[in-house]
C-alpha atoms as a PDB file:
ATOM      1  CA  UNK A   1      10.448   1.211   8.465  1.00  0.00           C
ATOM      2  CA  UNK A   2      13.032  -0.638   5.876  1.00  0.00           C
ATOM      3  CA  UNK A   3      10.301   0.646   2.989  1.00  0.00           C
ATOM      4  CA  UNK A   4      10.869   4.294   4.444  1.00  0.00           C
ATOM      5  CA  UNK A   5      14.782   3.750   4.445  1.00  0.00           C
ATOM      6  CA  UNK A   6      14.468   1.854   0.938  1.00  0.00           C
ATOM      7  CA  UNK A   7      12.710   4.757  -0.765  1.00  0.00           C
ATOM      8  CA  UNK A   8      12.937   8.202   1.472  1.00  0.00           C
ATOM      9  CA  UNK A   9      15.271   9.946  -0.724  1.00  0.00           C
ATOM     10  CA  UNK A  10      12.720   9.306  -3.493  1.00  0.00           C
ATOM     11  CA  UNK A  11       9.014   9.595  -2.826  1.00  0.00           C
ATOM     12  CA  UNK A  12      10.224  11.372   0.536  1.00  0.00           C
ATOM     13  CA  UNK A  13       8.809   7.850   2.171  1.00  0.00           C
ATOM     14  CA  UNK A  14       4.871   8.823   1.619  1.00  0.00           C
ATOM     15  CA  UNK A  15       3.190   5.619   1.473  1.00  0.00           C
ATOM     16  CA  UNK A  16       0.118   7.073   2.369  1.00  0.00           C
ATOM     17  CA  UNK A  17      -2.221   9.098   0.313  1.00  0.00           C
ATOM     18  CA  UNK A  18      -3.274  10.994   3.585  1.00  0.00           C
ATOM     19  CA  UNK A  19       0.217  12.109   4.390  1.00  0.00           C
ATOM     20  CA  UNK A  20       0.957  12.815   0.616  1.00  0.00           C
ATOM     21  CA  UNK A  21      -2.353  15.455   1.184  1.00  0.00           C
ATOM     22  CA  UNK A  22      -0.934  16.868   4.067  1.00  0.00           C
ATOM     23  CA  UNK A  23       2.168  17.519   2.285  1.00  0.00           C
ATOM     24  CA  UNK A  24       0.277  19.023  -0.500  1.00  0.00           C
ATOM     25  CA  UNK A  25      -1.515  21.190   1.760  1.00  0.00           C
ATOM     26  CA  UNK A  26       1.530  21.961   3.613  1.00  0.00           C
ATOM     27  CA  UNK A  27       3.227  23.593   0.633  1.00  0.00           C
ATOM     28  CA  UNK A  28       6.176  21.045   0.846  1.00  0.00           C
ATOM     29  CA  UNK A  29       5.040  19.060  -2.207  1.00  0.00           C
ATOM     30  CA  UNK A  30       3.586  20.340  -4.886  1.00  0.00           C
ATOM     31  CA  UNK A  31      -0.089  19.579  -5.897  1.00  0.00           C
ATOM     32  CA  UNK A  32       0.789  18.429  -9.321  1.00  0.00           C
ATOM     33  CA  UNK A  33       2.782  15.149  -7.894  1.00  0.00           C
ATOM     34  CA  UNK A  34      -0.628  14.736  -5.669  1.00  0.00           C
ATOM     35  CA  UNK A  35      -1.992  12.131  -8.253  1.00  0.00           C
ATOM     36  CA  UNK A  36       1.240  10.505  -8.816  1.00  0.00           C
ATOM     37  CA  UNK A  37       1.621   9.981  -5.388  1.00  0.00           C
ATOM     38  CA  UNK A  38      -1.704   8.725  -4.465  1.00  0.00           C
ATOM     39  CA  UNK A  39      -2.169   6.343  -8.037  1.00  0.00           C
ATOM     40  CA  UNK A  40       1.470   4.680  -6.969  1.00  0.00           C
ATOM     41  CA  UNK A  41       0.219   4.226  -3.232  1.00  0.00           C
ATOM     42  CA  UNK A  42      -2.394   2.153  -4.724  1.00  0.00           C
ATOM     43  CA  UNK A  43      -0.967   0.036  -7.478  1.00  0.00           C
ATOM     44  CA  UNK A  44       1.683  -0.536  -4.888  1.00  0.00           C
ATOM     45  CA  UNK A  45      -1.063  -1.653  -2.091  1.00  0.00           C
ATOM     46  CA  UNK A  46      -2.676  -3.793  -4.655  1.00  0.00           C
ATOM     47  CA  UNK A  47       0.194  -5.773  -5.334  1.00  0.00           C
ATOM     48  CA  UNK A  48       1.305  -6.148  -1.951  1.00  0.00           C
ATOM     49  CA  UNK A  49      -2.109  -7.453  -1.102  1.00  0.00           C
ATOM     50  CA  UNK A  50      -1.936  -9.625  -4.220  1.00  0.00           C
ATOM     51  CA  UNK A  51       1.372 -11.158  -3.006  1.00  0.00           C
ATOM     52  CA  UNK A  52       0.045 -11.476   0.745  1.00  0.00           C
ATOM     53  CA  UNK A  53      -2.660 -13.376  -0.835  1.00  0.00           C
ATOM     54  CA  UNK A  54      -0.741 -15.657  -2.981  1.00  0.00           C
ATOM     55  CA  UNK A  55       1.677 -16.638   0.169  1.00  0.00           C
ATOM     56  CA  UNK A  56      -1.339 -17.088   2.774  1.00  0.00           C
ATOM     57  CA  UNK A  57      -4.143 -17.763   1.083  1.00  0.00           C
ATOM     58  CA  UNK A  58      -4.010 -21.848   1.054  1.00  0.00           C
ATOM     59  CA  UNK A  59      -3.099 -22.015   4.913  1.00  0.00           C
ATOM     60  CA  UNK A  60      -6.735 -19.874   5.609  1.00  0.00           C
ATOM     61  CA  UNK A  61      -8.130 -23.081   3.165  1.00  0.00           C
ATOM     62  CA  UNK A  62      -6.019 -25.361   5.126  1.00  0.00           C
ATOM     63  CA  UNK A  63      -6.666 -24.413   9.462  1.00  0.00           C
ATOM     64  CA  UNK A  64     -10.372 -22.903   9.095  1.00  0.00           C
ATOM     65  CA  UNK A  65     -11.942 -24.495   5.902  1.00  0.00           C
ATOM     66  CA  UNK A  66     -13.082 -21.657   4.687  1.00  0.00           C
ATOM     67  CA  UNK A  67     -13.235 -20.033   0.975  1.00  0.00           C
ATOM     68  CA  UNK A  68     -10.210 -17.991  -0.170  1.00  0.00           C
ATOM     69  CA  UNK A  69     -13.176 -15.147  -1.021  1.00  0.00           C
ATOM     70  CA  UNK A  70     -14.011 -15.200   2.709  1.00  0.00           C
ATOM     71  CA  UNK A  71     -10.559 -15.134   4.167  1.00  0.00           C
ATOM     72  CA  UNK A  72      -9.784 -12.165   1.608  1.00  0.00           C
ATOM     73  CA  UNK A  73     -12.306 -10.385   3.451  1.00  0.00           C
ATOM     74  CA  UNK A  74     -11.101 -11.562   7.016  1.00  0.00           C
END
């Protein structure tokens, strides 16, 4: 919810390439921002999961002694 806040006026809070394509097919965005949208959704997801990663990824090590690899898939 604070991401929608932080960046509504923007992006129009689309942090989802599915809503971004129902926008598109909506007529209330057009289709040439369709890419934009959906490449920034990514690189954005990518480093949030990144960071998430880097926080967690010695406690997954540390109460289940398992592989980072493994919890990333968990």
């Amino acid at each position: 919810m604070l991401a929608f806040y932080m960046c509504g006026g923007v992006s129009g809070g689309c942090f989802n390439p599915a809503v971004s394509l129902a926008l598109c097919l909506t007529g209330r965005r057009p289709w040439s921002m369709y890419p934009w949208h959906v490449v920034g959704q990514m690189v954005g997801a990518f480093i949030a999961a990144t960071l998430a990663f880097s926080v967690y990824s010695g406690r997954y090590e540390q109460h289940f002694g398992i592989q980072y690899y493994v919890a990333a898939l968990i």
